[in-house]
C-alpha atoms as a PDB file:
ATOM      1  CA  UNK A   1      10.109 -12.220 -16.530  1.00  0.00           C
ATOM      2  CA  UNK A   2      10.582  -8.486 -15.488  1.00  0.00           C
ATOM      3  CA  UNK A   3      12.202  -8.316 -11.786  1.00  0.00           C
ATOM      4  CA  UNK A   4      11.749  -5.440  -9.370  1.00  0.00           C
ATOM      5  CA  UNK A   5      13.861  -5.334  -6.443  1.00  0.00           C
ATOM      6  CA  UNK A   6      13.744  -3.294  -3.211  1.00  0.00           C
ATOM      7  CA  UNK A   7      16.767  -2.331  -1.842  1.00  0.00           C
ATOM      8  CA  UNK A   8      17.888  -1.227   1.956  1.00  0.00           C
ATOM      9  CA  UNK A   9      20.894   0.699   3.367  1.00  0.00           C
ATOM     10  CA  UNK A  10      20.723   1.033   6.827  1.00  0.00           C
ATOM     11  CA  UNK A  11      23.805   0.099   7.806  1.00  0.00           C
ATOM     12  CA  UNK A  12      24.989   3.790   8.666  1.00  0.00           C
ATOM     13  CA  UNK A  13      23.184   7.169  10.008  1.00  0.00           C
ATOM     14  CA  UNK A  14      21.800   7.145   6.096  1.00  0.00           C
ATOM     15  CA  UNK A  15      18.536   5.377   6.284  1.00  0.00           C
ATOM     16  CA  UNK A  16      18.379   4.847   2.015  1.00  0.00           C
ATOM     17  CA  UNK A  17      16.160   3.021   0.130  1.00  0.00           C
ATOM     18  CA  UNK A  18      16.435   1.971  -4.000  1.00  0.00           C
ATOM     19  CA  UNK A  19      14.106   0.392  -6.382  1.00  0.00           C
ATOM     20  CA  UNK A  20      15.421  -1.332  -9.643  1.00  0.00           C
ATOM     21  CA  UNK A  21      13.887  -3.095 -12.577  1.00  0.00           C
ATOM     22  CA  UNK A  22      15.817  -5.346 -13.956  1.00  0.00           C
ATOM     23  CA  UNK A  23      19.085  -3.373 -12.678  1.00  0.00           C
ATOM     24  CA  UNK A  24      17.897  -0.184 -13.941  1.00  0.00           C
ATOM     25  CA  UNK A  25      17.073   2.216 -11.225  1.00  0.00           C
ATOM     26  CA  UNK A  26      13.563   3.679 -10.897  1.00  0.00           C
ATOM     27  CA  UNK A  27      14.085   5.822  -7.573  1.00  0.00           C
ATOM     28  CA  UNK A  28      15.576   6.156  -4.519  1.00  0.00           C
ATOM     29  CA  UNK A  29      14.865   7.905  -0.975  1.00  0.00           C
ATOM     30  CA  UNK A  30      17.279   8.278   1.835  1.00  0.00           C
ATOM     31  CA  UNK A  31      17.312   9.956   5.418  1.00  0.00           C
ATOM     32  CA  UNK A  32      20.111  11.556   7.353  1.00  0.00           C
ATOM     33  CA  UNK A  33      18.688  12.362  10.691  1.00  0.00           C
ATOM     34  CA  UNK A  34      20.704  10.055  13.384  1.00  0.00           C
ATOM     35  CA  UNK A  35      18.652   7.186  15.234  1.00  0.00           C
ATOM     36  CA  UNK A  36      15.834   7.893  12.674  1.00  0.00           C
ATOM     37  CA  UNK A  37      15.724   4.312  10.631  1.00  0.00           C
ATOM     38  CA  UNK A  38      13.480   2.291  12.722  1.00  0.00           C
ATOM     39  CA  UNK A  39      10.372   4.863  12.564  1.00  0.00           C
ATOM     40  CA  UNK A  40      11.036   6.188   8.709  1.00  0.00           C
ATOM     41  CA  UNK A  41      12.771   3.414   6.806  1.00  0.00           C
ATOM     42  CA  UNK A  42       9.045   1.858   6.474  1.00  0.00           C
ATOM     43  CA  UNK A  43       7.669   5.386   5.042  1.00  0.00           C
ATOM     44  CA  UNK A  44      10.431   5.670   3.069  1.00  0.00           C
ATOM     45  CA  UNK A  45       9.568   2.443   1.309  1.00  0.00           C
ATOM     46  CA  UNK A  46       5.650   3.464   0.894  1.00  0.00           C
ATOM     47  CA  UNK A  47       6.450   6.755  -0.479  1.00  0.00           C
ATOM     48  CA  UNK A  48       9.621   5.000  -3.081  1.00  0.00           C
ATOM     49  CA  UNK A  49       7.108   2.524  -4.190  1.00  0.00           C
ATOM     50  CA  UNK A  50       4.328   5.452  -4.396  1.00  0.00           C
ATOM     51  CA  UNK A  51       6.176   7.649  -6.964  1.00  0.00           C
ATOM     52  CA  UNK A  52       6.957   4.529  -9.214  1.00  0.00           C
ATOM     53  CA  UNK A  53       3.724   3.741  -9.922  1.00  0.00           C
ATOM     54  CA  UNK A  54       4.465   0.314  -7.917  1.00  0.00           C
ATOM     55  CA  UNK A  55       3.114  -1.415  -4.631  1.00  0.00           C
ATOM     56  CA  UNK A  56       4.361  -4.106  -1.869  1.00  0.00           C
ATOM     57  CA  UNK A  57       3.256  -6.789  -4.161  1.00  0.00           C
ATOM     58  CA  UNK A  58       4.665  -6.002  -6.979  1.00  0.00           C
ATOM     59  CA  UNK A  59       8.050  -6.668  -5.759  1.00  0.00           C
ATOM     60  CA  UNK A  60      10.420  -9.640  -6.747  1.00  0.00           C
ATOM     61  CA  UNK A  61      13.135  -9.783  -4.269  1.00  0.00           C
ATOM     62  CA  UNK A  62      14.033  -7.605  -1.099  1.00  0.00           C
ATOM     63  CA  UNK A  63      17.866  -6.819  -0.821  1.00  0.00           C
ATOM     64  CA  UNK A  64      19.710  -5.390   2.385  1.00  0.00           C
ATOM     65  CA  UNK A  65      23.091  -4.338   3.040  1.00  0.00           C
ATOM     66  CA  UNK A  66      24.234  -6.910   5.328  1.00  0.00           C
ATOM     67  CA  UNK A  67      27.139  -4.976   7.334  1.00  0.00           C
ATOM     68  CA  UNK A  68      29.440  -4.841   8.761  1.00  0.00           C
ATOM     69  CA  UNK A  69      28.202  -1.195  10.339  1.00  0.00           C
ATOM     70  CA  UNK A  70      25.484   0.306  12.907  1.00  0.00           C
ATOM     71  CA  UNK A  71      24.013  -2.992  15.036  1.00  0.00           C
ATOM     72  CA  UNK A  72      20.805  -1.551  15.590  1.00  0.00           C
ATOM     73  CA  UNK A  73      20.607  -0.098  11.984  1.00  0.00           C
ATOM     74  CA  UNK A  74      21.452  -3.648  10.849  1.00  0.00           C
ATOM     75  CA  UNK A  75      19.034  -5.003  13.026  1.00  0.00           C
ATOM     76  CA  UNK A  76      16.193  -2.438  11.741  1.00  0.00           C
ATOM     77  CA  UNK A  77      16.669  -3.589   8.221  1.00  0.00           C
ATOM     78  CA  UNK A  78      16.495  -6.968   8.825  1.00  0.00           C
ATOM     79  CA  UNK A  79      13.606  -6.727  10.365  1.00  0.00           C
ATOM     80  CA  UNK A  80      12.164  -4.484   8.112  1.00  0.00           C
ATOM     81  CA  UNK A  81      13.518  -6.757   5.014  1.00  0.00           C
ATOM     82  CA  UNK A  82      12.634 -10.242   6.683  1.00  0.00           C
ATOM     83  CA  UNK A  83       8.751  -8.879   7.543  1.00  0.00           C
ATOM     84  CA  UNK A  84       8.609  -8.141   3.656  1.00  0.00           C
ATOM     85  CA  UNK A  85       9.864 -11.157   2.362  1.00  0.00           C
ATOM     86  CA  UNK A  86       7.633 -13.586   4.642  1.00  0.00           C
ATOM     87  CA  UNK A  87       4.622 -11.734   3.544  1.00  0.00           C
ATOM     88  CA  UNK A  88       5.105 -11.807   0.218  1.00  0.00           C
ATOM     89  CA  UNK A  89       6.833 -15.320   0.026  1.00  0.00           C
ATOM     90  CA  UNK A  90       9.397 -13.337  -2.041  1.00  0.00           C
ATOM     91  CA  UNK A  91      13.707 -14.411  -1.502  1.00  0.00           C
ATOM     92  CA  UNK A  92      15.697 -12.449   0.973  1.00  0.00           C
ATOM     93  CA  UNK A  93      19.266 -10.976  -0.954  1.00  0.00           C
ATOM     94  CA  UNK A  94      22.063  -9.653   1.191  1.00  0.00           C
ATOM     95  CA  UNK A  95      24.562  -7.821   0.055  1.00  0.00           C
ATOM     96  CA  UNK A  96      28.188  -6.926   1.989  1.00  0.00           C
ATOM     97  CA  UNK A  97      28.461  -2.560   3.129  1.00  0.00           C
ATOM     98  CA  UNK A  98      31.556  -3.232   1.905  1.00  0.00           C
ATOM     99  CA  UNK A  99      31.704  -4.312  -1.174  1.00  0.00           C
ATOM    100  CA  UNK A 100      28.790  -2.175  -1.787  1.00  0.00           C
ATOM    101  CA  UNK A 101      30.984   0.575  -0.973  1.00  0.00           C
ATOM    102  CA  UNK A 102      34.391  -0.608  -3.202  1.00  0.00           C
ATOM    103  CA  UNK A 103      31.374  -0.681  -5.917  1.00  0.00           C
ATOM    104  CA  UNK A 104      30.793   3.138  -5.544  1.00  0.00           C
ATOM    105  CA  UNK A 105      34.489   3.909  -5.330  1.00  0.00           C
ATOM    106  CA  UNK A 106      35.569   1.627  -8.800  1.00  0.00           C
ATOM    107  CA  UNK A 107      32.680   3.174 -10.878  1.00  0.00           C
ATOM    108  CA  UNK A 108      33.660   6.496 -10.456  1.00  0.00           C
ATOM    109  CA  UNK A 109      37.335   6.078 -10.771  1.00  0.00           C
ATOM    110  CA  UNK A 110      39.223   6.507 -13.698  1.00  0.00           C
ATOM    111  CA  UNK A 111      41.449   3.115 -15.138  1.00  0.00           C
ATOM    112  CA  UNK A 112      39.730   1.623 -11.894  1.00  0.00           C
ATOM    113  CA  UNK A 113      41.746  -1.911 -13.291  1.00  0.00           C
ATOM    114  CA  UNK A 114      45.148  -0.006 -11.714  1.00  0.00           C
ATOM    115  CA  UNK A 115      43.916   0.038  -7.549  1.00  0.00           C
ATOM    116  CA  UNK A 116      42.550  -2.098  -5.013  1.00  0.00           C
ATOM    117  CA  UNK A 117      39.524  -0.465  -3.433  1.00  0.00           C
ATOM    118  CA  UNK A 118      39.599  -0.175   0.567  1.00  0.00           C
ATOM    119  CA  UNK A 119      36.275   0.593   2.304  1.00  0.00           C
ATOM    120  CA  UNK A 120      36.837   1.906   5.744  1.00  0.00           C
ATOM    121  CA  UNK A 121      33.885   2.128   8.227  1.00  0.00           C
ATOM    122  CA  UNK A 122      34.352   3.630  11.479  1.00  0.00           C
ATOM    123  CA  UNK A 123      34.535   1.229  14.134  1.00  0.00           C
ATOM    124  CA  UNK A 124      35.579   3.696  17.142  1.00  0.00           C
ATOM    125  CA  UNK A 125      38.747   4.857  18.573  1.00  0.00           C
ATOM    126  CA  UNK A 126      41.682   4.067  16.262  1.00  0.00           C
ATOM    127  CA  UNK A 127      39.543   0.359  14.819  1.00  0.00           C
ATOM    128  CA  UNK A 128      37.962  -0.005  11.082  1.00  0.00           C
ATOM    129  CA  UNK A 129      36.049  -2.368   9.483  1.00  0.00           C
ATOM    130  CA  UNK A 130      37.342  -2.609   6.346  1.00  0.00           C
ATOM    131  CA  UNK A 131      38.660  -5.445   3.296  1.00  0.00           C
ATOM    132  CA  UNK A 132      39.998  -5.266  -0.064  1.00  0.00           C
ATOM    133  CA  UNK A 133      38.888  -5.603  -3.452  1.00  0.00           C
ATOM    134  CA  UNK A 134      39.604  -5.672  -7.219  1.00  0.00           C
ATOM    135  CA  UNK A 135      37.743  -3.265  -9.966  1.00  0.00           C
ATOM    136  CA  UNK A 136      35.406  -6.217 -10.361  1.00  0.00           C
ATOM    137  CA  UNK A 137      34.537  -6.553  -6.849  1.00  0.00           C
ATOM    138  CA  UNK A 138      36.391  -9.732  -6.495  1.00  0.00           C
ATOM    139  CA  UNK A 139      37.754 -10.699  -2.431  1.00  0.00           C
ATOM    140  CA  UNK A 140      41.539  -9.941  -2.163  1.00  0.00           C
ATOM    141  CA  UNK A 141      41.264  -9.209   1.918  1.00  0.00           C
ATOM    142  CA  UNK A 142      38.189 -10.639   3.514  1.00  0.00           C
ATOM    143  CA  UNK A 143      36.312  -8.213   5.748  1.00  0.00           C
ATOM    144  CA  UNK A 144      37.971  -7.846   8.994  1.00  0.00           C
ATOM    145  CA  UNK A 145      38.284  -5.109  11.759  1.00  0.00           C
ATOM    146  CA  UNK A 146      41.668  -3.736  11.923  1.00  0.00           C
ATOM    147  CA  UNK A 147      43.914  -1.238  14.649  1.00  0.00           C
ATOM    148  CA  UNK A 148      44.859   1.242  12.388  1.00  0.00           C
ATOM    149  CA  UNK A 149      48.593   2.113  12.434  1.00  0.00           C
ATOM    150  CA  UNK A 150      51.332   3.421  10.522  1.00  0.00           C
ATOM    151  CA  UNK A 151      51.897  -0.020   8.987  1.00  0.00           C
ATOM    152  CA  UNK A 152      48.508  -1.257   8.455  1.00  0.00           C
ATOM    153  CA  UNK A 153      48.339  -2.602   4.900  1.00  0.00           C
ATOM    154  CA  UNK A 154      51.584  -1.956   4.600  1.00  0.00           C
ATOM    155  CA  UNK A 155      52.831  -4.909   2.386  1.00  0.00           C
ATOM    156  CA  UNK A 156      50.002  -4.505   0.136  1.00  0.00           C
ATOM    157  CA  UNK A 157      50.702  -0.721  -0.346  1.00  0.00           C
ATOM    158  CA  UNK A 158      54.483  -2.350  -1.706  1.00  0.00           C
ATOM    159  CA  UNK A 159      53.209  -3.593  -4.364  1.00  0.00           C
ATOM    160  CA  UNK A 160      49.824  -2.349  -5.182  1.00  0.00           C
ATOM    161  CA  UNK A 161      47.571   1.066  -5.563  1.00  0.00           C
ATOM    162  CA  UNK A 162      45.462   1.455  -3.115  1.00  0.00           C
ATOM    163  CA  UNK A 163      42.188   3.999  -2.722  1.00  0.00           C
ATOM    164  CA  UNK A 164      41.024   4.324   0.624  1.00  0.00           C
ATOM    165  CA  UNK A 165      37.361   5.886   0.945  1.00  0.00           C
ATOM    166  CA  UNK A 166      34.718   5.339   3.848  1.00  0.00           C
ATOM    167  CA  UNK A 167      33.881   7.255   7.413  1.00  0.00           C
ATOM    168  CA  UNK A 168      37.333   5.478   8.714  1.00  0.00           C
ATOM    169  CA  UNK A 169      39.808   6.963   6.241  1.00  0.00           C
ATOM    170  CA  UNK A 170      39.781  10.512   7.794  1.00  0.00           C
ATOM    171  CA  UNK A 171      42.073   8.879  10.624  1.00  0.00           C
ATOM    172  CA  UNK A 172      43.770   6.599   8.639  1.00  0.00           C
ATOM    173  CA  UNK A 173      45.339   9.586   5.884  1.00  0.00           C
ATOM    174  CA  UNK A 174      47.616  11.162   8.632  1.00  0.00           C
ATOM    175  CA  UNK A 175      49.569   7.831   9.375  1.00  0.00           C
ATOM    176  CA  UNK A 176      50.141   7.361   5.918  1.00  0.00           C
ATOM    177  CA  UNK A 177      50.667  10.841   4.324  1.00  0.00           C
ATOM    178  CA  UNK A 178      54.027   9.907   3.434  1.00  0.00           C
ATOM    179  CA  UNK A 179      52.905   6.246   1.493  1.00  0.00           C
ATOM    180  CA  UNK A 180      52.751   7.107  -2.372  1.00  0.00           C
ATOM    181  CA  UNK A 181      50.646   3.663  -2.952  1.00  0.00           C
ATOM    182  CA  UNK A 182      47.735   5.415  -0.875  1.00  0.00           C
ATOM    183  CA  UNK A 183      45.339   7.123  -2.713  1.00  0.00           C
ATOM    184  CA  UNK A 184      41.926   8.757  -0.844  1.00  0.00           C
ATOM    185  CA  UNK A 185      38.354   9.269  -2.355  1.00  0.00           C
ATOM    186  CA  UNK A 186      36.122  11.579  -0.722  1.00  0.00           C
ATOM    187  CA  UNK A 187      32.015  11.166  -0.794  1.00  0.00           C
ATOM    188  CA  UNK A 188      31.602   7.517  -1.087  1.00  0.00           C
ATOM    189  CA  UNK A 189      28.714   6.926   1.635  1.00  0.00           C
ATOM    190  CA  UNK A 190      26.624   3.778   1.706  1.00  0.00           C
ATOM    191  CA  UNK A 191      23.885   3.618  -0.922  1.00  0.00           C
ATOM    192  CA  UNK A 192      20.618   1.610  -1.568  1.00  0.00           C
ATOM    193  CA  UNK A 193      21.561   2.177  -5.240  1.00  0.00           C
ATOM    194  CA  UNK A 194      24.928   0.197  -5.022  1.00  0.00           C
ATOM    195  CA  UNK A 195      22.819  -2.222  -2.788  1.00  0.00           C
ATOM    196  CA  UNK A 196      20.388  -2.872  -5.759  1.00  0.00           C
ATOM    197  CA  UNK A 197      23.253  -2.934  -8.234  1.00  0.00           C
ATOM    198  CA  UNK A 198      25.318  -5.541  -6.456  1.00  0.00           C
ATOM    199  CA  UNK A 199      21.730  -7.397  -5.901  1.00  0.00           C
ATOM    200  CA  UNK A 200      20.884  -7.671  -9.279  1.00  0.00           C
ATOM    201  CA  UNK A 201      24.177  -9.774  -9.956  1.00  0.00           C
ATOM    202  CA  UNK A 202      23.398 -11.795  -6.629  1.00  0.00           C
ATOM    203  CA  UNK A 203      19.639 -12.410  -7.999  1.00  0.00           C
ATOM    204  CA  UNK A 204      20.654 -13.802 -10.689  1.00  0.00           C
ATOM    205  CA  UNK A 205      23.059 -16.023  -9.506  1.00  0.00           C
ATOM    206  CA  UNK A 206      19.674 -16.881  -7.080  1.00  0.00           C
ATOM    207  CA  UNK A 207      22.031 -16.065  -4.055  1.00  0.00           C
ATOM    208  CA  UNK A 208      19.244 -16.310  -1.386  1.00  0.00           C
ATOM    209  CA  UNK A 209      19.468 -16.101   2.094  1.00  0.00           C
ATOM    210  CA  UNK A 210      17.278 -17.883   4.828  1.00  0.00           C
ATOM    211  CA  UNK A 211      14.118 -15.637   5.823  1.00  0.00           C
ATOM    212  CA  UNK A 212      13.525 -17.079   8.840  1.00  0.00           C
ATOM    213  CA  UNK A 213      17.422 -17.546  10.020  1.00  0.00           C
ATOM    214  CA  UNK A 214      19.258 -14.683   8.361  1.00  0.00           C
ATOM    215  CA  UNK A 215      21.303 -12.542  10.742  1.00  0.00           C
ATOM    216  CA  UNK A 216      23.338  -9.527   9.626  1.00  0.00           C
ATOM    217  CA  UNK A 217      27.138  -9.901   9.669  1.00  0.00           C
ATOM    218  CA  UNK A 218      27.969  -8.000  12.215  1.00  0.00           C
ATOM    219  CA  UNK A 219      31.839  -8.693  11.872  1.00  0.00           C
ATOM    220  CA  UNK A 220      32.636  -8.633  15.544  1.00  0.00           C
ATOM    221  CA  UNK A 221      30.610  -9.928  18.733  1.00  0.00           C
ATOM    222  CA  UNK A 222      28.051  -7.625  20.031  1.00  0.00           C
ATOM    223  CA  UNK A 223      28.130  -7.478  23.520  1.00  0.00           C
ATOM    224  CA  UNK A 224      25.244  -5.938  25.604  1.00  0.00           C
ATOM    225  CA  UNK A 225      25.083  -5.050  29.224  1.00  0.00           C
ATOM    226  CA  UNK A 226      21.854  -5.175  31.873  1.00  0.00           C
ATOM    227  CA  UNK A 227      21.317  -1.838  33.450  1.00  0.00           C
ATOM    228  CA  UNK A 228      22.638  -2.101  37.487  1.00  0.00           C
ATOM    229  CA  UNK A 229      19.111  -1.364  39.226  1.00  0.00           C
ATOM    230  CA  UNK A 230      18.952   1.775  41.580  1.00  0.00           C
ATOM    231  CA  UNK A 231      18.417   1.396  45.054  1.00  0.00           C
END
C-alpha cells in the first residue's frame, strides 16, 4: 500500500516542510524569516498538501527532525507533528538534524565511501553540536556538544577524511586551516527533504515513536529562568 509522508524541519531559522510518496518527493515549502515557525509552519503544510492534490487525511506517517538545534523550533514541531498524528491515529517518525544533515553532505559528494561526514550546528560561543558518520549514515561518534579547539577531533583527523559542513564550521575552519584530513562543504542547511528521505528508511523499519510521550532530543539540558518582578 502507497505511503505518503509529511515531513518537518524546524529545527533551525528554516521553517521547511516535504511531502514524499513512497520516498519520492512530491513538494516542498520552507520559510526563512527568524522566530516565524510557530505561526507559518501550519500554512506551510495546508498550502504543501494543496498543490499536491492531497489533504490531512491522506497522510500515512508524520516525520520531524528531532534535534539537536533551536528549543523552541523543536518544540513547535512537535507540537505541530504530535497534534497531526493524534488526529489522524497515524505513527509519529523522528529523525536526528544530524544525520539528516551528514545525509545532504554524502549525496552530493563525490567517492563519499573516502570521508566521515561532520555536521556542526551552532551551539553559541566557541560550543557545537555535532557527531560523526559513515557514507551510509551509520554512528561512528554519537551526537554530542563539543568546545571547539585546535585539537577537537584530532585523532580521528589522523587517520580519517573528514568533511565538516553545518552553521558551526565557519568557526571551526580557522583552528584547523593547517589539518590536511579536514575538508569543508558549504550550503548544507537542514531540509524537510532529507527529513522525508531518512523517514522513509525509518518507516519501514516501523521505527515509531510515542505520540503522547515523545520529546525532542534536545542534546543538552534546557534551563529556563522566571522573570525577577519589578517593584
Amino acid at each position: 500500500m502507497s505511503t505518503l509522508i509529511l515531513s518537518l524541519e524546524t529545527s533551525s531559522p528554516i521553517c521547511s516542510v516535504a511531502l514524499h510518496q513512497d520516498g519520492t518527493l512530491l513538494g516542498q515549502s520552507e520559510l526563512r524569516l527568524e522566530k516565524s515557525h510557530s505561526s507559518h509552519v501550519s500554512v506551510l503544510i495546508e498550502q504543501l498538501l494543496e498543490n499536491t492534490g492531497n489533504t490531512v487525511h491522506n497522510l500515512g506517517a508524520v516525520a520531524l527532525s528531532d534535534g539537536p538545534g533551536s528549543y523552541t523550533g523543536l518544540r513547535i514541531g512537535a507540537a505541530a507533528a504530535k497534534g497531526l498524528c493524534y488526529a489522524l491515529n497515524i505513527p509519529l517518525l523522528a529523525v536526528s538534524t544530524l544525520q539528516a544533515l551528514a545525509h545532504q553532505a554524502a549525496a552530493c559528494t563525490s567517492m563519499p565511501e573516502n570521508f566521515l561526514y561532520c555536521p556542526m550546528l551552532d551551539a553559541r560561543r566557541m560550543e557545537v553540536y555535532t557527531a560523526l558518520y559513515t557514507h551510509e549514515g551509520a554512528e561512528v561518534l554519537a551526537p554530542t556538544p563539543l568546545v571547539l579547539e585546535a585539537d577537537t577531533l584530532a585523532e580521528q583527523m589522523t587517520h580519517h577524511h573528514l568533511l565538516f559542513f553545518g552553521n558551526g564550521t565557519a568557526k571551526f575552519q580557522p583552528l584547523i586551516a593547517e589539518q590536511p584530513n579536514a575538508n569543508f562543504l558549504t550550503n548544507i542547511e537542514p531540509s524537510a527533504i532529507a527529513v522525508g528521505e531518512l523517514a522513509q528508511q525509518a518507516y519501514l523499519r516501523q521505527e515509531f515513536r510515542d505520540v503522547a510521550y515523545y520529546e525532542p532530543f534536545y542534546l543538552k539540558e534546557v534551563y529556563t529562568t522566571t522573570p525577577k518582578s519589578k517593584t
